[in-house]
Protein backbone atom coordinates (compact mmCIF):
# COMPACT_ATOMS: atom_id res chain seq x y z
CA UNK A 1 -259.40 15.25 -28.37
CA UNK A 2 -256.27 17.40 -29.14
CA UNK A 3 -256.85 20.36 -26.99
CA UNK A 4 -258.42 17.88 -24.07
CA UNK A 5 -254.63 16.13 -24.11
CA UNK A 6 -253.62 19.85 -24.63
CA UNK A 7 -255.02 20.94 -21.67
CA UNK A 8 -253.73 18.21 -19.71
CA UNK A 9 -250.40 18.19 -20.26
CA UNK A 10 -250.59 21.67 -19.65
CA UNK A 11 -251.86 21.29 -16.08
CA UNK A 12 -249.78 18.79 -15.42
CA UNK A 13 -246.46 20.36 -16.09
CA UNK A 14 -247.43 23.39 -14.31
CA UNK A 15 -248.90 21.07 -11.14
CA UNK A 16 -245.60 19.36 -11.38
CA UNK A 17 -243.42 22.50 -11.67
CA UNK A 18 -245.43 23.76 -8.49
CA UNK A 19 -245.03 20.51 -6.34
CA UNK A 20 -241.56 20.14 -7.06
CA UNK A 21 -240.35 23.94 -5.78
CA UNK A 22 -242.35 22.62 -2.71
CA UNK A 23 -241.05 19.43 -1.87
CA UNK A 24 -237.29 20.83 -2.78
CA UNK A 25 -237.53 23.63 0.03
CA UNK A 26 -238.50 20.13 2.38
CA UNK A 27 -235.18 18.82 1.11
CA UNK A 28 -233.07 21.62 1.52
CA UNK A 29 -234.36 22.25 5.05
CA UNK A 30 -233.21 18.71 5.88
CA UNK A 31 -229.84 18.67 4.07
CA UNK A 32 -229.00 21.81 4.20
CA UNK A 33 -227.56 24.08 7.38
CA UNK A 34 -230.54 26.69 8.17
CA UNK A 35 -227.84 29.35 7.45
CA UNK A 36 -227.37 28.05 3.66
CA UNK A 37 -231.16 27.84 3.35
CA UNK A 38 -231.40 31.02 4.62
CA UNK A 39 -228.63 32.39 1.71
CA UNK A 40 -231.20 30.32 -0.59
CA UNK A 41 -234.24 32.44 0.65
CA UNK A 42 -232.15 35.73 0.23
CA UNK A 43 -230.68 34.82 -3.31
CA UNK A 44 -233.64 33.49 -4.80
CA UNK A 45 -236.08 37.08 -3.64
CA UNK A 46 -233.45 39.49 -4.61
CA UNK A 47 -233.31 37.75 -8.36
CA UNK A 48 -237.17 37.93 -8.29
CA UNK A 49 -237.65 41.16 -7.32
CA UNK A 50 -234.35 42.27 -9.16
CA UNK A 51 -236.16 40.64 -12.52
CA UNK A 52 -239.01 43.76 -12.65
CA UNK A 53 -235.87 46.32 -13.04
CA UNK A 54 -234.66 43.81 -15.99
CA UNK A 55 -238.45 44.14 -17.54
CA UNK A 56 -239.86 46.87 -16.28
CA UNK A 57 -242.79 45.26 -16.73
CA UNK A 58 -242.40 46.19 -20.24
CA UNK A 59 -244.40 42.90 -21.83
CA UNK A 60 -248.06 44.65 -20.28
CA UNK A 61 -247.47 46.71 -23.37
CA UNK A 62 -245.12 44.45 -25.79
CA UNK A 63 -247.36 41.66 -25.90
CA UNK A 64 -250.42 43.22 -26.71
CA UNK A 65 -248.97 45.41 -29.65
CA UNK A 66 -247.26 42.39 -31.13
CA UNK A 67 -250.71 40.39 -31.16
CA UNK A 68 -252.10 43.33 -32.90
CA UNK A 69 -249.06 43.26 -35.45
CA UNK A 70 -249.24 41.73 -38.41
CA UNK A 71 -246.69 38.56 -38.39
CA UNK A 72 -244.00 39.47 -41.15
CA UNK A 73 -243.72 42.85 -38.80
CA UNK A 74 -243.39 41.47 -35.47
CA UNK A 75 -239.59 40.91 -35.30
CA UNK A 76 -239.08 44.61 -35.53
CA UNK A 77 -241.15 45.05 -31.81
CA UNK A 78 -239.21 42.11 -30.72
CA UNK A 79 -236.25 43.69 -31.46
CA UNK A 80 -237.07 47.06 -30.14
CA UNK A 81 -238.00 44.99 -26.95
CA UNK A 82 -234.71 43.60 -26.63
CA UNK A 83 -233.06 47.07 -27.60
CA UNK A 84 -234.62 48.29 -24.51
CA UNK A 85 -233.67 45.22 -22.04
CA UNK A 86 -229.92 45.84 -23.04
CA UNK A 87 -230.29 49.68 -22.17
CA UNK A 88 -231.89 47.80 -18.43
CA UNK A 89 -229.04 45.39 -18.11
CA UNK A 90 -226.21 47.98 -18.99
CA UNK A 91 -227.85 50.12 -15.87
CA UNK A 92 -229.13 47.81 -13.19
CA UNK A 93 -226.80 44.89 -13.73
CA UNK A 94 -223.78 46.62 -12.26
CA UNK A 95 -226.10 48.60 -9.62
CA UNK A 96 -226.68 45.06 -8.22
CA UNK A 97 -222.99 45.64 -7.73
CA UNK A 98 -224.02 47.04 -4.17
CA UNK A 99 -225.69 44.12 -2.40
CA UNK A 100 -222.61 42.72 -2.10
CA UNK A 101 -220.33 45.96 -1.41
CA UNK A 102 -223.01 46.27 1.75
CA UNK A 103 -222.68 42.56 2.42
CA UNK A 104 -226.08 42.35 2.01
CA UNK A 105 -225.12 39.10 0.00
CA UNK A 106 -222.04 36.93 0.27
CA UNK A 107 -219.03 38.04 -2.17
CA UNK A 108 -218.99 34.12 -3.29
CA UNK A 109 -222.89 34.44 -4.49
CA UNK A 110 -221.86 37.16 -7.09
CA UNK A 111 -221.38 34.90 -10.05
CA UNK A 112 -224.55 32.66 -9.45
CA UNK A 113 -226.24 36.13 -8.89
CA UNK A 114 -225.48 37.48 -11.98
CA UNK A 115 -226.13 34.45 -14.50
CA UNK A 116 -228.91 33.27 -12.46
CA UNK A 117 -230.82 36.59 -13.14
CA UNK A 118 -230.30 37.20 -16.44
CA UNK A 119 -231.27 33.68 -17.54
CA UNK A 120 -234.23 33.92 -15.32
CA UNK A 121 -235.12 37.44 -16.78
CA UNK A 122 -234.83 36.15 -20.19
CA UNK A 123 -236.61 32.73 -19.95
CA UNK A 124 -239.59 34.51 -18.01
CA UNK A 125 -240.32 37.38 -21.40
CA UNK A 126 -239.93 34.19 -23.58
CA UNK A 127 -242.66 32.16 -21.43
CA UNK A 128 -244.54 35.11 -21.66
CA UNK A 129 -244.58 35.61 -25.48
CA UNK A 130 -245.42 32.29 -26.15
CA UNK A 131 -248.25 32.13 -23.97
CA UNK A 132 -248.77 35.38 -25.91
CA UNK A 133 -249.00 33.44 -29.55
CA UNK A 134 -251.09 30.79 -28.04
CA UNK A 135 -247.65 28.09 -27.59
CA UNK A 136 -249.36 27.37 -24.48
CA UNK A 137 -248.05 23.96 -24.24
CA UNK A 138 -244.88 24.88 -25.18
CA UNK A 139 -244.91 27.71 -22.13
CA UNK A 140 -245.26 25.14 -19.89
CA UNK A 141 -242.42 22.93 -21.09
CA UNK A 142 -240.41 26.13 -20.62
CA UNK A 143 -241.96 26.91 -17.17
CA UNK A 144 -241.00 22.98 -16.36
CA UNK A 145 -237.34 23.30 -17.47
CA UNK A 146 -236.44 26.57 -16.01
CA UNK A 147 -238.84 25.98 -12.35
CA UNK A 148 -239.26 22.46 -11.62
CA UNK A 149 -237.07 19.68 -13.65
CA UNK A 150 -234.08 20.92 -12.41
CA UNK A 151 -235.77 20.66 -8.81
CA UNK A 152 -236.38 17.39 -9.79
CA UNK A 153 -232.70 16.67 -10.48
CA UNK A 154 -231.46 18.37 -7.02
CA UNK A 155 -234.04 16.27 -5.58
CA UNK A 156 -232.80 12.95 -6.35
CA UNK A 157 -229.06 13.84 -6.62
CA UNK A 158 -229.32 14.59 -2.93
CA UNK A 159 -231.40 11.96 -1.93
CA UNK A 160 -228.62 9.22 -2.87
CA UNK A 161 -225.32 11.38 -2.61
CA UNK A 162 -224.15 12.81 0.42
CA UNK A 163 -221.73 15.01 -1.56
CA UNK A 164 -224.59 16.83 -3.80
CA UNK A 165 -226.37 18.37 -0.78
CA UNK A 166 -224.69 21.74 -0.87
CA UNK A 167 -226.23 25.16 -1.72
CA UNK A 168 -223.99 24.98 -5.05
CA UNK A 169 -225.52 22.39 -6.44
CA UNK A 170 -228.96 23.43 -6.28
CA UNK A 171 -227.45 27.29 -7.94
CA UNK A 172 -225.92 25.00 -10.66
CA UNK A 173 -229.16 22.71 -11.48
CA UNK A 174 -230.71 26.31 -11.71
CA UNK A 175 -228.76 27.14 -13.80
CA UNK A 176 -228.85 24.05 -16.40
CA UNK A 177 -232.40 23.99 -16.43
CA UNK A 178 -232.43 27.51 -17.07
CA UNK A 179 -229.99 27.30 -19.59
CA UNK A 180 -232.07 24.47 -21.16
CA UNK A 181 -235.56 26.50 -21.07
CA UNK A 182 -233.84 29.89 -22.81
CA UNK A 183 -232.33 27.89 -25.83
CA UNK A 184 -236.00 25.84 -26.01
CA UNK A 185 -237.50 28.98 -25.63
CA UNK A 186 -235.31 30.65 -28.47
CA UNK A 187 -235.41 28.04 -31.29
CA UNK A 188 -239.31 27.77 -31.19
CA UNK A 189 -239.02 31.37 -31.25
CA UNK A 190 -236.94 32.05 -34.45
CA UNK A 191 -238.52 28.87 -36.07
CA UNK A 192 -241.95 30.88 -35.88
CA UNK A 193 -241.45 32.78 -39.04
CA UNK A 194 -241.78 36.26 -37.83
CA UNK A 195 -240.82 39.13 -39.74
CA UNK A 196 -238.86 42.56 -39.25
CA UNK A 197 -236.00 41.71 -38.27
CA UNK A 198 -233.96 43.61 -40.31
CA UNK A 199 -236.17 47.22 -39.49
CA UNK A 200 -234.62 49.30 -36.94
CA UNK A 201 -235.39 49.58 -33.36
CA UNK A 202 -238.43 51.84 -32.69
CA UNK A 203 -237.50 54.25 -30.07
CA UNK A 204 -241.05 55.76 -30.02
CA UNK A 205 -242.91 52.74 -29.68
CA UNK A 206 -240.89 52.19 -26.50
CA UNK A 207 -241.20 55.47 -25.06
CA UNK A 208 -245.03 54.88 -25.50
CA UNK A 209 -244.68 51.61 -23.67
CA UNK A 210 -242.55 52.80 -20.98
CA UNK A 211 -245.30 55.57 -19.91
CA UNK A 212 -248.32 52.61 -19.91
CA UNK A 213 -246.07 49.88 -17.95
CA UNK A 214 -244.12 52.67 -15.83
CA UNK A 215 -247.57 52.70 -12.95
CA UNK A 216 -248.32 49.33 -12.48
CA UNK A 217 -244.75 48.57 -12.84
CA UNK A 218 -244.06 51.29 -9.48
CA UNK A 219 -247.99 48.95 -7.60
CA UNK A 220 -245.64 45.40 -8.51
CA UNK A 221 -242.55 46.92 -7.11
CA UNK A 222 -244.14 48.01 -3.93
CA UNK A 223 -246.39 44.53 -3.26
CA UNK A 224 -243.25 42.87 -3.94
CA UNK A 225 -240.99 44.34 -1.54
CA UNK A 226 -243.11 42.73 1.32
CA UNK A 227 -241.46 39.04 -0.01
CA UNK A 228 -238.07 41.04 -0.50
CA UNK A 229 -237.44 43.25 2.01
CA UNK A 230 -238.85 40.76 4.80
CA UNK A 231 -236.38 38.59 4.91
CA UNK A 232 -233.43 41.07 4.80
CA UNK A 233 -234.96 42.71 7.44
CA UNK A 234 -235.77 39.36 9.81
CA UNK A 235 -231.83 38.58 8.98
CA UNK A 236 -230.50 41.67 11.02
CA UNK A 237 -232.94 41.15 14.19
CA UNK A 238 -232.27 37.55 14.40
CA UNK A 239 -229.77 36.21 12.22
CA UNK A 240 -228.69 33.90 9.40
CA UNK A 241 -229.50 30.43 11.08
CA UNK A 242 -233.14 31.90 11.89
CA UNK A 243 -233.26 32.97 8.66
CA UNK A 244 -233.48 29.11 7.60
CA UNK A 245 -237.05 28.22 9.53
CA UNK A 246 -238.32 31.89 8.19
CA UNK A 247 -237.47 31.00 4.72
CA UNK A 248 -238.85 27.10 5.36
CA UNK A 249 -242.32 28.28 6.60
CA UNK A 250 -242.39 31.24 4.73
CA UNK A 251 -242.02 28.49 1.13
CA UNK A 252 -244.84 26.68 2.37
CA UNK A 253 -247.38 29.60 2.85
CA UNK A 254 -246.57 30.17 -0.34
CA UNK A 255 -247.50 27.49 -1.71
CA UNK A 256 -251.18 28.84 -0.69
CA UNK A 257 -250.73 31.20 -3.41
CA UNK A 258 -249.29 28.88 -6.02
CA UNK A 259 -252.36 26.49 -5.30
CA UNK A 260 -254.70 29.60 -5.89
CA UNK A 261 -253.19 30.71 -8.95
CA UNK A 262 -253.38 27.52 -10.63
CA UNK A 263 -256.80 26.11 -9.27
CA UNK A 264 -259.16 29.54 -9.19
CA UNK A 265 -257.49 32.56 -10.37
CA UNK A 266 -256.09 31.99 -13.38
CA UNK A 267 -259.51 30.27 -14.54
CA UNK A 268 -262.16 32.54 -12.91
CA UNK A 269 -259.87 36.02 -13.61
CA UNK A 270 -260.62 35.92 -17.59
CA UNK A 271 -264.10 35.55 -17.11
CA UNK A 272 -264.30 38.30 -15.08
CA UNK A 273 -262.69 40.38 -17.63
CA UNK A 274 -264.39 39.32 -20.78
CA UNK A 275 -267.67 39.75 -18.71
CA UNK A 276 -267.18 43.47 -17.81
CA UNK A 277 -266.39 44.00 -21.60
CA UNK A 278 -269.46 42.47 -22.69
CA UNK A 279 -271.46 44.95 -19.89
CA UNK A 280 -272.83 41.42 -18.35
CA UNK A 281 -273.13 41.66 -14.57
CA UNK A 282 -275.02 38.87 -13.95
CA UNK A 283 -271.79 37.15 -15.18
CA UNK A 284 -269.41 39.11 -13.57
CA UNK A 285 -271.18 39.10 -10.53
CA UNK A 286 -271.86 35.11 -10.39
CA UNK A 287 -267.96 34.74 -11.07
CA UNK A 288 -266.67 36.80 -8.79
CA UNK A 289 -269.04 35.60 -6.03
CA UNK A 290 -267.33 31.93 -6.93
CA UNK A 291 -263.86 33.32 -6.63
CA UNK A 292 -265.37 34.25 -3.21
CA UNK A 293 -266.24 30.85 -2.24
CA UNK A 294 -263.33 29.08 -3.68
CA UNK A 295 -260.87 31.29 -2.51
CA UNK A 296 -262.71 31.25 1.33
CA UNK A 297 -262.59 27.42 1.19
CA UNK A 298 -259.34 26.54 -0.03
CA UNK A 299 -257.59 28.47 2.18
CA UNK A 300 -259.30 27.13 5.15
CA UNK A 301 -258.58 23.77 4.03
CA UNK A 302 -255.02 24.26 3.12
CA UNK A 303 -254.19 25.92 6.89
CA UNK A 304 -255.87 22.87 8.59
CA UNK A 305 -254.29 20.65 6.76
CA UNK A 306 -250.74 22.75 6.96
CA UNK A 307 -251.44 22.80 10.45
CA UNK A 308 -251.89 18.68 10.75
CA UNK A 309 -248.41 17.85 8.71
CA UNK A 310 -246.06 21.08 10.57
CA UNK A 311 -245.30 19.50 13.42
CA UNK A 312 -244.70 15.54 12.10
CA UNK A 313 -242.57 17.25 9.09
CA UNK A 314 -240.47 19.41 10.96
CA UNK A 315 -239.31 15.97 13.37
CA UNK A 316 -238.60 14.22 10.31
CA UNK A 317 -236.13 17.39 9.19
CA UNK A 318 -234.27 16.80 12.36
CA UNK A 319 -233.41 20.43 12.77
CA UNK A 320 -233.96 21.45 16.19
CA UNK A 321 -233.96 25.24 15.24
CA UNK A 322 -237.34 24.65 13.27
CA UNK A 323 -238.68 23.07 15.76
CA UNK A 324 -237.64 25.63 18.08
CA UNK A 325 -239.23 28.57 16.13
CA UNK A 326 -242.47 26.74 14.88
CA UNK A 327 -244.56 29.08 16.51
CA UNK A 328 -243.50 31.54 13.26
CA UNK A 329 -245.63 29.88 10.98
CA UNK A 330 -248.79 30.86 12.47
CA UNK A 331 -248.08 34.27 12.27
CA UNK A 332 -246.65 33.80 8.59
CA UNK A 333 -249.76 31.61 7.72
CA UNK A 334 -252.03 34.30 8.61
CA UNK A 335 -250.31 37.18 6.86
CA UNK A 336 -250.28 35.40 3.66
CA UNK A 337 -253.99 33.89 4.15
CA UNK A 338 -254.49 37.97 4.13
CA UNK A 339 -252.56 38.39 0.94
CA UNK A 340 -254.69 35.51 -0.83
CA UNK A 341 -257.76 36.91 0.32
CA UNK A 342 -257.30 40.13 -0.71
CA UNK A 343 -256.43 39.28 -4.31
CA UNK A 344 -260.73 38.45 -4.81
CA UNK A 345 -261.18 42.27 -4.72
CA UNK A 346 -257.54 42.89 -6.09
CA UNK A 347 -258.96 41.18 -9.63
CA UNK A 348 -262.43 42.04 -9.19
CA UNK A 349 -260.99 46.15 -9.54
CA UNK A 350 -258.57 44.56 -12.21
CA UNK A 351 -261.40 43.41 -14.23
CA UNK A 352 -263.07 46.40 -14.01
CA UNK A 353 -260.59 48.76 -15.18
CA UNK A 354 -260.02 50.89 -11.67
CA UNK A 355 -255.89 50.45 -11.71
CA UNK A 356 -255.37 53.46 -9.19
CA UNK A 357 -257.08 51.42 -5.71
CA UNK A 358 -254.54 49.08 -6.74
CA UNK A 359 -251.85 51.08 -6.91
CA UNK A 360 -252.69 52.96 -3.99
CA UNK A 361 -253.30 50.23 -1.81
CA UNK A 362 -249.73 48.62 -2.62
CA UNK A 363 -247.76 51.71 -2.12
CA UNK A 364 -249.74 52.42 1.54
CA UNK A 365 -249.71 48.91 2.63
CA UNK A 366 -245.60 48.54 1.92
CA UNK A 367 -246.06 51.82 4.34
CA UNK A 368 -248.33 50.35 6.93
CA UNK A 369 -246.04 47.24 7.04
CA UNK A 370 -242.68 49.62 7.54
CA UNK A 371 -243.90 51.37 10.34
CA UNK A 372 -245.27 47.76 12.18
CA UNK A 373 -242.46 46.46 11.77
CA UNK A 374 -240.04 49.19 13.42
CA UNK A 375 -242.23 49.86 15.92
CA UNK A 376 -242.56 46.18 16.79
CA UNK A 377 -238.57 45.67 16.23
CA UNK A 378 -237.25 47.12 19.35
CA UNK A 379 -240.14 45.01 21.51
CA UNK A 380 -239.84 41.82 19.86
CA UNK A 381 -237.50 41.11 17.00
CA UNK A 382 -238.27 37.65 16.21
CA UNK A 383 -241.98 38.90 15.56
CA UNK A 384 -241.74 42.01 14.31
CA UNK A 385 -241.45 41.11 10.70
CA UNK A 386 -244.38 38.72 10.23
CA UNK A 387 -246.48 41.00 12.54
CA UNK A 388 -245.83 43.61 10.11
CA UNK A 389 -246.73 41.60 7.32
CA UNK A 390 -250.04 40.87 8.75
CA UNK A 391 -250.34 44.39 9.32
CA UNK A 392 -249.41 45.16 5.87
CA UNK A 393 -251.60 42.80 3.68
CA UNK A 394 -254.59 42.87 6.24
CA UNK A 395 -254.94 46.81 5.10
CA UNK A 396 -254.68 46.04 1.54
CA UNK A 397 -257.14 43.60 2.41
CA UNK A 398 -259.66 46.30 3.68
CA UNK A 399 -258.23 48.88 0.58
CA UNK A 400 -259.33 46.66 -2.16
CA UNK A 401 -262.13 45.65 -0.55
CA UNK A 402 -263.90 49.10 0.22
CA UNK A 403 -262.75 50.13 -2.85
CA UNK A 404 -264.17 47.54 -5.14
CA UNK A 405 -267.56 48.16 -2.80
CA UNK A 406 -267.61 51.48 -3.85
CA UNK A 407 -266.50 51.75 -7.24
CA UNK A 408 -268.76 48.72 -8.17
CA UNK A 409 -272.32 49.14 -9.02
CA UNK A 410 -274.75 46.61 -6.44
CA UNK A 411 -275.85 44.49 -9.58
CA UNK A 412 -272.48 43.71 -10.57
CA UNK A 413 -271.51 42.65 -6.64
């Protein structure tokens, strides 16, 4: 009966967390000016993508030598973790520097830049490690505090007070609930009992990380940069206002993905993995063939039904300018409908231990999605950037795809 309310609470915070970033990007269309929301869009993909410099991706390794560590000896990886993150922060901190020297971001945003990404770097590896230890429900109170209470908050504030719907508001509710997740985070952490604290940092053992994390680390950097550099680049063909609607629609396909991590992948992925290691392809193959299915399904239903509510939410925004550039979301639904699909073969390759399609197919489909959109640019700018997502993910679509045909023996497909 205890891991059944367990399990539910768990689902429920993270269900919560997820409907809350979406209903909050409603808000701040409607409250905000599109050029604010577009600042939001910019700030909030330059921490994310800024936060796999921070980690290098590091925890791939960390985690699983510290659950192979005995627990009085686990503080001294911990610490050697945290040796390394300094060495991160003390070189890519003040190379951040340079977004705003080339006005890529506002001079004002520095501040809320700087603590925003550190706290979100260090809540994130502390979500991670519990999750880790099997603090699963604790995770998600985490994941709630720093990703959806304080969405929550901004939510309501603005609802009843005119003077609460500014851009600094919802940077300083980010920043409390942040704020409130890391010291969570930390006391359930140093309450645990570990051990080895007081051994010093192990410079080997993070060189030997640093070579396993350092690949997949360079495939996340490069899928990544679609979300990152995408928005930059829409900003100089059509400006900061337009910006606003691309970052609106762009937060609702989104929410595809969120939807797809929490209802199929992240329940059908394990199986696949624990099935390859057992050499069972029957299983394998009848999970992956329901990833198939699910995956198919729920992202036909969820671009009907996105379809159904656009053009009745957009009115009640009362933004002309979304209304006015509606006919984005198509093209953005599509390209990430692409994405989605393509993560079926992306985990199916996962699970099966063939990391180089992966990487390949990132690094080439960033490419493919370069050259779209500059060739598309000059033609039309207001299309060039989700055309060249679409080209982008569809090939990393076919990549993964081909590959995991290939590389996959016909009893385990």
């Amino acid at each position: 009966m205890k891991q059944i309310f367990i399990r539910l609470t768990n689902i429920g915070l993270r269900g919560t967390t997820l409907a809350s970033k979406f209903f909050l990007i409603f808000l701040l269309a409607r409250y905000l000016e599109p050029s604010d929301l577009g600042l939001y869009g910019l700030l909030t993909v330059t921490i994310s993508y800024a936060l796999f410099f921070l980690g290098m991706d590091f925890y791939v390794y960390a985690n699983r030598e510290i659950l192979k560590t005995e627990w009085g000896f686990r503080g001294r990886l911990l610490k050697s973790q945290a040796a390394l993150w300094g060495l991160l922060y003390s070189v890519f901190l003040p190379l951040t520097l340079t977004l705003f020297v080339f006005e890529l971001l506002p001079w004002r945003l520095l501040p809320w830049f700087l603590c925003l990404l550190v706290l979100e770097h260090l809540t994130q590896e502390l979500n991670r490690l519990l999750v880790m230890l099997s603090r699963q429900l604790v995770a998600s109170w985490i994941l709630f505090l720093r990703a959806g209470a304080w969405c929550l908050a901004v939510i309501a504030l603005m609802g009843v007070e005119v003077e609460y719907r500014s851009l600094e508001t919802v940077l300083a509710a980010w920043i409390v609930g942040a704020s409130s997740a890391l010291v969570t985070g930390f006391v359930v952490v140093a309450r645990s009992g570990m051990g080895g604290w007081s051994h010093s940092v192990d410079w080997q053992w993070i060189r030997k990380g640093i070579r396993i994390a350092l690949p997949m680390l360079v495939a996340t950097l490069a899928l990544r940069a679609f979300y990152t550099v995408d928005k930059y680049w829409f900003e100089a063909l059509v400006g900061l206002d337009v910006l606003g609607a691309y970052v609106l629609f762009i937060g609702m396909c989104n929410a595809l993905l969120g939807f797809m991590d929490a209802g199929v992948f992240t329940f059908l992925y394990p199986s696949l993995i624990a099935a390859n290691a057992d050499d069972d392809a029957s299983t394998f193959r009848k999970k992956f063939r329901q990833m198939v299915k699910q995956t198919t399904t729920l992202v036909l239903v969820f671009s009907l039904v996105a379809w159904v509510i656009l053009d009745p939410l957009l009115r009640w925004l009362g933004r002309p300018l979304y209304l006015e550039y509606q006919y984005l979301f198509g093209w953005l639904l599509l390209a990430n409908s692409l994405f989605v699909m393509s993560m079926v073969p992306h985990y199916g390759l996962f699970a099966r231990g063939h990391d180089k399609p992966i990487i390949v197919s990132h690094l080439a489909g960033l490419i493919v999605f370069i050259i779209t959109t500059a060739l598309f640019a000059p033609v039309t700018p207001d299309l060039a950037v989700p055309v060249g997502l679409i080209a982008g993910f569809g090939f990393i679509l076919v990549w993964k795809g081909l590959q995991f045909y290939r590389l996959t023996p016909p009893n385990w497909r």
